[in-house]
Protein backbone atom coordinates (compact mmCIF):
# COMPACT_ATOMS: atom_id res chain seq x y z
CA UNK A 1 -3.83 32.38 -9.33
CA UNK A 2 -4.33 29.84 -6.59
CA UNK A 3 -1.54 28.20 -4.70
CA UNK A 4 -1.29 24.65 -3.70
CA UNK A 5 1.09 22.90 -1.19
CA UNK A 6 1.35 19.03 -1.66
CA UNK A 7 3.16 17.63 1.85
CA UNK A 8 4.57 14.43 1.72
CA UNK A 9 7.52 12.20 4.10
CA UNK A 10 9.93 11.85 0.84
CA UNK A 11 10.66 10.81 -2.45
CA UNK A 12 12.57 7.53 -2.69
CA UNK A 13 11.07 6.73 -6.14
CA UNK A 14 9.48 3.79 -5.69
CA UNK A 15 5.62 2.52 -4.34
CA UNK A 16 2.26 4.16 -5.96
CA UNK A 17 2.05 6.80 -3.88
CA UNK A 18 4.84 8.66 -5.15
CA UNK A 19 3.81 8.00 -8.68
CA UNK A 20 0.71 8.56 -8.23
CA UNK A 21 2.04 12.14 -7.09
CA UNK A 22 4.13 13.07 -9.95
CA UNK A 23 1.33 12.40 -11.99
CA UNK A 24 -1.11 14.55 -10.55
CA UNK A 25 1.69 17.23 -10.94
CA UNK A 26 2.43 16.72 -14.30
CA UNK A 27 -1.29 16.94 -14.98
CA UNK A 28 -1.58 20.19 -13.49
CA UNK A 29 -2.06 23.33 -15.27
CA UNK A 30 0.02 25.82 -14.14
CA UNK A 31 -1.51 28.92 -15.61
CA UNK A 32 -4.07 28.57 -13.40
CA UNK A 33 -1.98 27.21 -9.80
CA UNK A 34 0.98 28.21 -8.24
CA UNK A 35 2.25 25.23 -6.67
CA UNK A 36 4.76 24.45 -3.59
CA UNK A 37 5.78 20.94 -2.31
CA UNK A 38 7.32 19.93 0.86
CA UNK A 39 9.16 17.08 1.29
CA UNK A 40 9.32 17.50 5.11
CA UNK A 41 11.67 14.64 5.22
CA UNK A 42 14.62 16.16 3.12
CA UNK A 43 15.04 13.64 0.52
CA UNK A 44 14.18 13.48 -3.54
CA UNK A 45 15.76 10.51 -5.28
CA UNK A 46 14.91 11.85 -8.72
CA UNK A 47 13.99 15.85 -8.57
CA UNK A 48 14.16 15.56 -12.57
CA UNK A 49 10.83 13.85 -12.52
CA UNK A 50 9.25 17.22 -10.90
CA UNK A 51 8.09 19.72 -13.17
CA UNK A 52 10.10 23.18 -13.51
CA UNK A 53 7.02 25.16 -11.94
CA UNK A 54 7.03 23.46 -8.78
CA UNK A 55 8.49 25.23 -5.96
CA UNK A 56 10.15 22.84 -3.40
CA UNK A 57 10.60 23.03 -0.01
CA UNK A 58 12.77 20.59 2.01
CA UNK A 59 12.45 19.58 5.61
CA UNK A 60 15.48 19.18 8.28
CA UNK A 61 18.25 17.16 8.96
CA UNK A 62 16.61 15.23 12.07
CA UNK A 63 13.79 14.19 10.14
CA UNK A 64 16.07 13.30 7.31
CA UNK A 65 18.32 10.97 9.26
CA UNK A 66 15.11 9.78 11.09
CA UNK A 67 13.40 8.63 7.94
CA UNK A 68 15.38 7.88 5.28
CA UNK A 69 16.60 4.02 5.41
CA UNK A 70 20.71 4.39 6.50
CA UNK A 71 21.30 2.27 2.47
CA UNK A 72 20.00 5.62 1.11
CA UNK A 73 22.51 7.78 2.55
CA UNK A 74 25.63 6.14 3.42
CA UNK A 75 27.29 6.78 0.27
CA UNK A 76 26.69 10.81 0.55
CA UNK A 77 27.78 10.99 4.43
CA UNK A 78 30.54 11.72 6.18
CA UNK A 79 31.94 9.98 8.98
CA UNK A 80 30.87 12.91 11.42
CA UNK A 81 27.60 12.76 10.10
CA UNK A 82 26.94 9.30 9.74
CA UNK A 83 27.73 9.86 13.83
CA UNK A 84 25.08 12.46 13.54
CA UNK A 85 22.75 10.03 11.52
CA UNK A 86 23.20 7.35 14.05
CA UNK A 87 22.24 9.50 17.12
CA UNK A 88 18.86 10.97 15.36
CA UNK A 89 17.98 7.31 14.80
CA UNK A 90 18.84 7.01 18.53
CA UNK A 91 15.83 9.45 18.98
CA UNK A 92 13.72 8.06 16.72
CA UNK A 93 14.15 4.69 18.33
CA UNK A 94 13.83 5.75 21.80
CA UNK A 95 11.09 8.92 21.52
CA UNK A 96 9.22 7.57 18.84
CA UNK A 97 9.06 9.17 14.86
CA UNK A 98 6.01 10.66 16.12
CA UNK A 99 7.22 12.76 18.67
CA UNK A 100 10.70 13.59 16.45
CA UNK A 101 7.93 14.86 13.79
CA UNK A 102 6.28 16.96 17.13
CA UNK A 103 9.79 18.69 17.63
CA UNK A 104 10.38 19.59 14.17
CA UNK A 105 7.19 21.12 13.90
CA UNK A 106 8.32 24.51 14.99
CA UNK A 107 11.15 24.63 11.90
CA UNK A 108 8.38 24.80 9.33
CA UNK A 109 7.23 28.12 8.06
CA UNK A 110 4.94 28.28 5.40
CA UNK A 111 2.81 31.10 3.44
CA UNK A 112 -0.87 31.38 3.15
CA UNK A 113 -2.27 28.99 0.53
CA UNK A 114 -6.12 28.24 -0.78
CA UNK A 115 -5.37 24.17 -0.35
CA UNK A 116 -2.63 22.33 1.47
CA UNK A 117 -2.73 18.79 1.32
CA UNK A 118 -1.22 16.30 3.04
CA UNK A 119 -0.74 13.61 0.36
CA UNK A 120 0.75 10.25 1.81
CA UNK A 121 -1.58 8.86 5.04
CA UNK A 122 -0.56 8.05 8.25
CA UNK A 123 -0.08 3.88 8.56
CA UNK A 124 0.88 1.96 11.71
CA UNK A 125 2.47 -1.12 11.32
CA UNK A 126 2.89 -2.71 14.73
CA UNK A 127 4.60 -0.20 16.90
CA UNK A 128 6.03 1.48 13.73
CA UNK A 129 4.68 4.46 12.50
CA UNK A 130 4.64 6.12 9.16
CA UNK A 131 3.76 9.54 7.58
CA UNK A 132 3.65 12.65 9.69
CA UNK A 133 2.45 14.76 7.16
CA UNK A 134 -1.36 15.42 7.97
CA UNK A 135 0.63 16.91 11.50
CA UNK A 136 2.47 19.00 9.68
CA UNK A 137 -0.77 20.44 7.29
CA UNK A 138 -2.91 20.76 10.49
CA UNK A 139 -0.48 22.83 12.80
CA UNK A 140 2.07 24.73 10.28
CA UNK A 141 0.07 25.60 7.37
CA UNK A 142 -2.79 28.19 6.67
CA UNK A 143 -5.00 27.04 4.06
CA UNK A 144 -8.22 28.17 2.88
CA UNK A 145 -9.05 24.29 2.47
CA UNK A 146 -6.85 21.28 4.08
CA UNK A 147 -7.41 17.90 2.00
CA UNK A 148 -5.52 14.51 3.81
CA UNK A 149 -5.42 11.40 1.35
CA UNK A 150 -5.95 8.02 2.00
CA UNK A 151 -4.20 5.39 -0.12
CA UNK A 152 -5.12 1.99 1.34
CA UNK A 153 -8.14 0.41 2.67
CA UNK A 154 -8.96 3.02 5.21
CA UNK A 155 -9.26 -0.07 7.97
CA UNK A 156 -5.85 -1.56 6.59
CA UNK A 157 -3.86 1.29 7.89
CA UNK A 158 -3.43 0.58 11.47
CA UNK A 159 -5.70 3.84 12.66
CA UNK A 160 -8.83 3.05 14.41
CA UNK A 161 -11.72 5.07 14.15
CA UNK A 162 -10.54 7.69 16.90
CA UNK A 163 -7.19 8.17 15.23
CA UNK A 164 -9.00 9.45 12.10
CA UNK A 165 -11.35 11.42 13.93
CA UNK A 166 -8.76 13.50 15.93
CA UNK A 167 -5.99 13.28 12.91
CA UNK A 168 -9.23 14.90 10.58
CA UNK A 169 -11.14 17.19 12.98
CA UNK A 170 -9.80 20.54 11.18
CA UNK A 171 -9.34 19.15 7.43
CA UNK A 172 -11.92 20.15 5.31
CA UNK A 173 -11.31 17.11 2.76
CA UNK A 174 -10.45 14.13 3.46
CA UNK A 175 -9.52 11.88 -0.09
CA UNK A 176 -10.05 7.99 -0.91
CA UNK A 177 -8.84 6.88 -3.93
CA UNK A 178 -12.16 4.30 -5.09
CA UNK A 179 -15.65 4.33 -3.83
CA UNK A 180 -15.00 0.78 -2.37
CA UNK A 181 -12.37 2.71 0.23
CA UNK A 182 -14.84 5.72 0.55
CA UNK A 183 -17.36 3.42 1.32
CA UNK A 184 -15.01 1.31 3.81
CA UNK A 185 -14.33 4.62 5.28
CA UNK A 186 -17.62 6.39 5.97
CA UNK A 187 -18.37 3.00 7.48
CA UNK A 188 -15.32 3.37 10.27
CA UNK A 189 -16.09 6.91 10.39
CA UNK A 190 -19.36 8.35 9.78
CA UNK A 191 -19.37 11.57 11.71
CA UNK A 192 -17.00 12.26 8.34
CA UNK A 193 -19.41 10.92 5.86
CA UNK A 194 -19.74 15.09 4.33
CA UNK A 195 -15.93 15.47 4.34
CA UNK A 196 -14.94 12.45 2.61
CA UNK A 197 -14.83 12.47 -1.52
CA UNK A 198 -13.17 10.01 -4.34
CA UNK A 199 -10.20 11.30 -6.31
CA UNK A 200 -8.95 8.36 -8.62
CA UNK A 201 -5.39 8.25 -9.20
CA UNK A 202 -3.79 10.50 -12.59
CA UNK A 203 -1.21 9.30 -15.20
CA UNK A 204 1.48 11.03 -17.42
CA UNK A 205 -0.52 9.06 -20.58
CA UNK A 206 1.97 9.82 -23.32
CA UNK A 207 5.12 9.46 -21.07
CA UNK A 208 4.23 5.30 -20.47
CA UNK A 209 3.52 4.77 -24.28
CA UNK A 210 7.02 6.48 -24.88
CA UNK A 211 8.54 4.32 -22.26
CA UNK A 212 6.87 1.45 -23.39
CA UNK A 213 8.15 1.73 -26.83
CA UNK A 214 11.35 2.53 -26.00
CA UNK A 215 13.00 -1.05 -26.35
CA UNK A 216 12.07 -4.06 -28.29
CA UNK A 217 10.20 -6.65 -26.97
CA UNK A 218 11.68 -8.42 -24.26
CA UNK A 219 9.21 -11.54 -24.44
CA UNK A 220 10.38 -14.84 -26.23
CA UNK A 221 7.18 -14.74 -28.58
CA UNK A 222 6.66 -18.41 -28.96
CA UNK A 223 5.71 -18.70 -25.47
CA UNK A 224 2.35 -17.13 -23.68
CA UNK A 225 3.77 -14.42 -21.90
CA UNK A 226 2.50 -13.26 -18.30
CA UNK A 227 3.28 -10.30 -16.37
CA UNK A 228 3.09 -9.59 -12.76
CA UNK A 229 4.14 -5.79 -11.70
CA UNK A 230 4.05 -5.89 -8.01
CA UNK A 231 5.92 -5.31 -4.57
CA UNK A 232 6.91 -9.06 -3.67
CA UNK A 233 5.00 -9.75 -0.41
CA UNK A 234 2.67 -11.92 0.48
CA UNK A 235 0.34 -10.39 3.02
CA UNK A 236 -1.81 -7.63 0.59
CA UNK A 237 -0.39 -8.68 -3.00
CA UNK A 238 -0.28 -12.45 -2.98
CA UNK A 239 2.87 -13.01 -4.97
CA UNK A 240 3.05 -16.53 -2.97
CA UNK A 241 -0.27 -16.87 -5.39
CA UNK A 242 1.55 -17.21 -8.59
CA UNK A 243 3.52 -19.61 -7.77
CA UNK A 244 0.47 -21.80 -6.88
CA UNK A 245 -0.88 -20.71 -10.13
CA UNK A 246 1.91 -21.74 -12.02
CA UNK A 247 1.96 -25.12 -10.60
CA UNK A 248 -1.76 -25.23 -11.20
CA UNK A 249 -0.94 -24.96 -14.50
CA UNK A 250 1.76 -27.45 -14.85
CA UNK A 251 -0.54 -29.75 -13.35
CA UNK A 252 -2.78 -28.83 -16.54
CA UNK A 253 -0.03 -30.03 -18.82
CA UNK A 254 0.10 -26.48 -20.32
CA UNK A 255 3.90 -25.56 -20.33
CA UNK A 256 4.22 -23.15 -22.80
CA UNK A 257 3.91 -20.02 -20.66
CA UNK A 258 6.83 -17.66 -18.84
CA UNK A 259 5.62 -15.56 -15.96
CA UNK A 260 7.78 -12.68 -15.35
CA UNK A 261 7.66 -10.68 -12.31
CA UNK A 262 8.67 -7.00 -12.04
CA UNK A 263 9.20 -5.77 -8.47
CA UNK A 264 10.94 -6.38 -5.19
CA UNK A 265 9.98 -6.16 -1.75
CA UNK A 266 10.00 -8.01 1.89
CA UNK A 267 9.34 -11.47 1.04
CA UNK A 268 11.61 -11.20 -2.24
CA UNK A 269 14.50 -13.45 -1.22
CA UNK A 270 11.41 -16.69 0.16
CA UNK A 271 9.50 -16.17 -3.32
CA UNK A 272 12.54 -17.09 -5.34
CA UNK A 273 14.19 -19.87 -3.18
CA UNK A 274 10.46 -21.27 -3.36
CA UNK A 275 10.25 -20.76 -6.93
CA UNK A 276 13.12 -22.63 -7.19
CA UNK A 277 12.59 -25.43 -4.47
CA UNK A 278 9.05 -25.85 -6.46
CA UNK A 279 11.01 -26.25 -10.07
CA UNK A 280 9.03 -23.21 -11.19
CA UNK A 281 12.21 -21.28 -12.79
CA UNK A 282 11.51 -23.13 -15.83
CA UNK A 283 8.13 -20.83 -16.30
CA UNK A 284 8.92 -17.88 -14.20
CA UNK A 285 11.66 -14.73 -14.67
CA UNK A 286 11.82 -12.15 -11.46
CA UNK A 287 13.43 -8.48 -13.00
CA UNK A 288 14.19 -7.12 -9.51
CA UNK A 289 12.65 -3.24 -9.73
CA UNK A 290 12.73 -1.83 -12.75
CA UNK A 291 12.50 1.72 -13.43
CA UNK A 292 10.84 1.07 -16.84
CA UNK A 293 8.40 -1.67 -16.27
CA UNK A 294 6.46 -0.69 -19.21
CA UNK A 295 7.79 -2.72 -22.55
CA UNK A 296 6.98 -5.56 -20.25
CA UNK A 297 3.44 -4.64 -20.27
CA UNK A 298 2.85 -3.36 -23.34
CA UNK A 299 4.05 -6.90 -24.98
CA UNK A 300 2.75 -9.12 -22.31
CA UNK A 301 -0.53 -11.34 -23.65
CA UNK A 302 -2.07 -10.95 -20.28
CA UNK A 303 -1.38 -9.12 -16.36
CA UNK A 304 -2.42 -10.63 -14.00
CA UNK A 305 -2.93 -9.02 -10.42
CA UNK A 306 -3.76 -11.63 -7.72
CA UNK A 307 -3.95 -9.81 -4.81
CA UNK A 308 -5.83 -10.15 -1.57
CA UNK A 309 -6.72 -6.23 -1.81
CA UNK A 310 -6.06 -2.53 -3.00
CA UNK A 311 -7.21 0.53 -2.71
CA UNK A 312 -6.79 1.73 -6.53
CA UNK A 313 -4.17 -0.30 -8.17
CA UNK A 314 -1.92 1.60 -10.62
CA UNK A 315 -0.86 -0.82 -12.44
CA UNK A 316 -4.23 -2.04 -13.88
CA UNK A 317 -4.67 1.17 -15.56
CA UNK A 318 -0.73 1.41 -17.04
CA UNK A 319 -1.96 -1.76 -18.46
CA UNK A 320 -4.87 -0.40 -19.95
CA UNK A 321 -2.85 2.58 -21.23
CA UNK A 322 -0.81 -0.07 -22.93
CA UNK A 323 -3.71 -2.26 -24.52
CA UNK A 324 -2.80 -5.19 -21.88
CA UNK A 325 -5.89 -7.38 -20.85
CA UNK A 326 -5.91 -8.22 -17.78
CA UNK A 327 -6.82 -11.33 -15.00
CA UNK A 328 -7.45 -9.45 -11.39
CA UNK A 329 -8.62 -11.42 -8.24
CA UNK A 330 -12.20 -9.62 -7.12
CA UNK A 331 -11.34 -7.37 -3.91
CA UNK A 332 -13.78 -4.65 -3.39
CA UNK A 333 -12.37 -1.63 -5.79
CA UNK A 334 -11.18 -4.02 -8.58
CA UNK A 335 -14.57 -3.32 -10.46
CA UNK A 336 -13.50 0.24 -11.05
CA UNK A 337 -10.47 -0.60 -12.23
CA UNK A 338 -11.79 -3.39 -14.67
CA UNK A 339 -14.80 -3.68 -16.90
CA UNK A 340 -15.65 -7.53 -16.13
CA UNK A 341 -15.36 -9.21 -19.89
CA UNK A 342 -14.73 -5.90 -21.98
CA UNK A 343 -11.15 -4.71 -20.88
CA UNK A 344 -10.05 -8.15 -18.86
CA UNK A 345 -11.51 -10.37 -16.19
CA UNK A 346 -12.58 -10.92 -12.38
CA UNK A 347 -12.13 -13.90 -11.23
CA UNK A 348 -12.07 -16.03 -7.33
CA UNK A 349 -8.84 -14.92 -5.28
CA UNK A 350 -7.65 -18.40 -5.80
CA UNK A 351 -4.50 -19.69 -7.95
CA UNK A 352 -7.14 -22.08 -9.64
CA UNK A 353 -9.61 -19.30 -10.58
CA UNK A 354 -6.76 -17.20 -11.89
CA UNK A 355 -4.79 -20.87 -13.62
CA UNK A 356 -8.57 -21.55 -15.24
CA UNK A 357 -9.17 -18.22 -16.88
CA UNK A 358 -5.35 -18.23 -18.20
CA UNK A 359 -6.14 -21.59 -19.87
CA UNK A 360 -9.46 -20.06 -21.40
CA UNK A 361 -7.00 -17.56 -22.93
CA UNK A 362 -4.33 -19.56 -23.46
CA UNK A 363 -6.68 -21.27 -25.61
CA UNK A 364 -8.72 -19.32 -27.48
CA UNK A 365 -6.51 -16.14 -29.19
CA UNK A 366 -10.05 -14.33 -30.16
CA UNK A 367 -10.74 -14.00 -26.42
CA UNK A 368 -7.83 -11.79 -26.26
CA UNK A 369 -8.03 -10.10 -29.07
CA UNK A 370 -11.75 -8.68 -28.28
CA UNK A 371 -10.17 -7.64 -25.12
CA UNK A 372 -7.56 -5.44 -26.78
CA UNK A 373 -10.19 -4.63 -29.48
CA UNK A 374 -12.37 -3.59 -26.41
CA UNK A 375 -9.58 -1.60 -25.16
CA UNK A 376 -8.62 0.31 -28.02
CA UNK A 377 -12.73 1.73 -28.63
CA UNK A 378 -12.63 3.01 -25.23
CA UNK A 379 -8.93 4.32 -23.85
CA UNK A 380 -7.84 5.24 -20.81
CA UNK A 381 -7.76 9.26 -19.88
CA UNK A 382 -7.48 11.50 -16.83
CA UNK A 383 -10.92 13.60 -17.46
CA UNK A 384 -12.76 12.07 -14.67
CA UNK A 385 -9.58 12.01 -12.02
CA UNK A 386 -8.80 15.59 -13.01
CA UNK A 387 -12.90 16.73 -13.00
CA UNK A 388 -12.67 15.32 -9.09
CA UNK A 389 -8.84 16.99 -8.17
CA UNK A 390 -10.12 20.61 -9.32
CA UNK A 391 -13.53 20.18 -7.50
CA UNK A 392 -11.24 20.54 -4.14
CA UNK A 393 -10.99 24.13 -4.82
């Protein structure tokens, strides 16, 4: 049997790459692997979602009071230790996570495994710096093979071509999640052209079509309904877009339409007081996060993604899971996720692009229903994700 280690920073329960995660793992077959997973920064929001088999291993307390936001932990702590908590961030603040992640280093001990991989990439934003796990993989873990994923643009992260090249000098693997991004990648880095490999994203199939049909619609029928799953910021996914759509449709004089939006994020609290400065309440509903997104999507006419890019968005293949058309703004990877005119449609990263292909199926119902029609000859399945996990080994 051969054992796997997945390494990853924590498990808050929200973003893609944590989904993405628990998906490969409930994909896995376990008569086959033996697999361990260390969350090196001490902290699982919802160990039910990890299957039974998987062996986990927990980081320290430093890292754990370095990483996890202080609204996370408050509740559970102790004056003393909120003391503690407060000092480590001290640390953090003043060393750098990095180096906090280079002193905890000697705390891990770890068997012999055939692949370790460290699952969630390093990111700079600014001065800030996020992951820590391909450090961890590289200097505490022997592995037959060592696999780092990359879940963004490659050149979006905040590394620079030297970064990678020291960060992936003894990984044998190292994992986009579309051809666009490997392709974005081997450009930055060629001398890693022979390691680097696609590996699309998995989903737990059945457990979204049970989730989806778990409530009754939520949609006011006699309206077109619109969904938008999506952090709320305005830098990669555009929410500031929709707005501009929905005025663009206003302007149209087509009114019967509610846009809801499922999500939350830094530029939450400017999106609504903009909705609502614009008189755009009228047509669109923010949820907040929702743990179950998915009744939304399955009885939604359309989702629309109008981001600026992604690597491999999720969320376009829930939808296609669910028999959801879709409207996606044409980044470089969307064309994997969507069949131009079978499945949904490609359009301009404008609001008027996305507004004009709404009103072409806002007006003709046959439109969509070839879409679903489209959908439902050729569904959605893990085959090709799985085919590229296993060829790691």
């Amino acid at each position: 049997m051969k054992k796997i280690i997945f390494v990853v920073p924590i498990m808050r329960g929200i973003g893609g790459i944590e989904t993405s995660l628990l998906n490969i793992l409930s994909n896995i077959d376990y008569s086959k692997y033996e697999v361990d997973l260390c969350v090196f920064a001490n902290y699982i929001a919802f160990p039910e979602k990890i299957p039974s088999q998987v062996n986990i291993i927990k980081g320290n307390k430093l890292l754990e009071y370095c990483y996890i936001p202080y609204v996370d932990l408050k509740e559970n702590l102790g004056l003393f230790e909120k003391l503690k908590m407060l000092f480590a961030k001290g640390i953090k603040k003043v060393c750098g996570f990095q180096t906090v992640i280079k002193m905890s280093l000697p705390t891990f001990r770890f068997g012999n495994y055939d692949m370790a991989i460290s699952y969630a990439n390093d990111a700079f934003f600014g001065k800030v710096f996020a992951g820590g796990g391909n450090e961890i993989v590289d200097k505490c873990i022997l592995a037959e093979k060592k696999v780092g994923w990359i879940h963004n643009e490659p050149n979006r992260c905040g590394c620079s071509k030297e970064y990678f090249l020291k960060t992936y000098e003894n990984f044998d693997h190292v994992v986009n999640v579309s051809f666009a991004c490997k392709e974005m990648f081997d450009a930055m880095v060629p001398e890693f052209i022979d390691k680097s490999v696609v590996v699309y994203n998995m989903f737990h199939i059945e457990g979204i079509k049970k989730k989806a049909k778990s409530v009754t619609n939520p949609y006011n029928t006699n309206v077109f309904n619109i969904v938008t799953v999506s952090r709320i910021e305005n830098n990669q996914k555009r929410v500031d877009r929709i707005l501009d759509t929905c005025e663009y449709l206003l302007s149209k004089s087509f009114e019967e339409f509610k846009w809801t939006i499922i999500g939350d994020g830094p530029d939450s609290e400017y999106i609504i007081k903009e909705a609502e400065s614009r008189g755009l309440k009228r047509c669109i509903t923010f949820t907040g996060k929702m743990s179950n997104p998915y009744p939304y999507i399955l009885n939604a006419d359309v989702m629309v993604q109008a981001s600026d890019y992604e690597a491999y968005s999720m969320v376009l293949q829930e939808s296609i899971i669910l028999n959801t058309p879709l409207i996606v703004t044409n980044y470089p990877s969307a064309n994997e996720a969507v069949d131009n005119n079978y499945n949904g449609f490609l359009v301009d990263l404008s609001y008027a692009a996305i507004g004009d292909k709404l009103i072409e199926m806002i007006e003709d119902a046959d439109k969509l229903k070839l879409l679903r029609g489209n959908i439902t000859k050729k569904p959605f399945t893990n085959s090709k994700a799985l085919s590229q996990f296993y060829s790691l080994l």
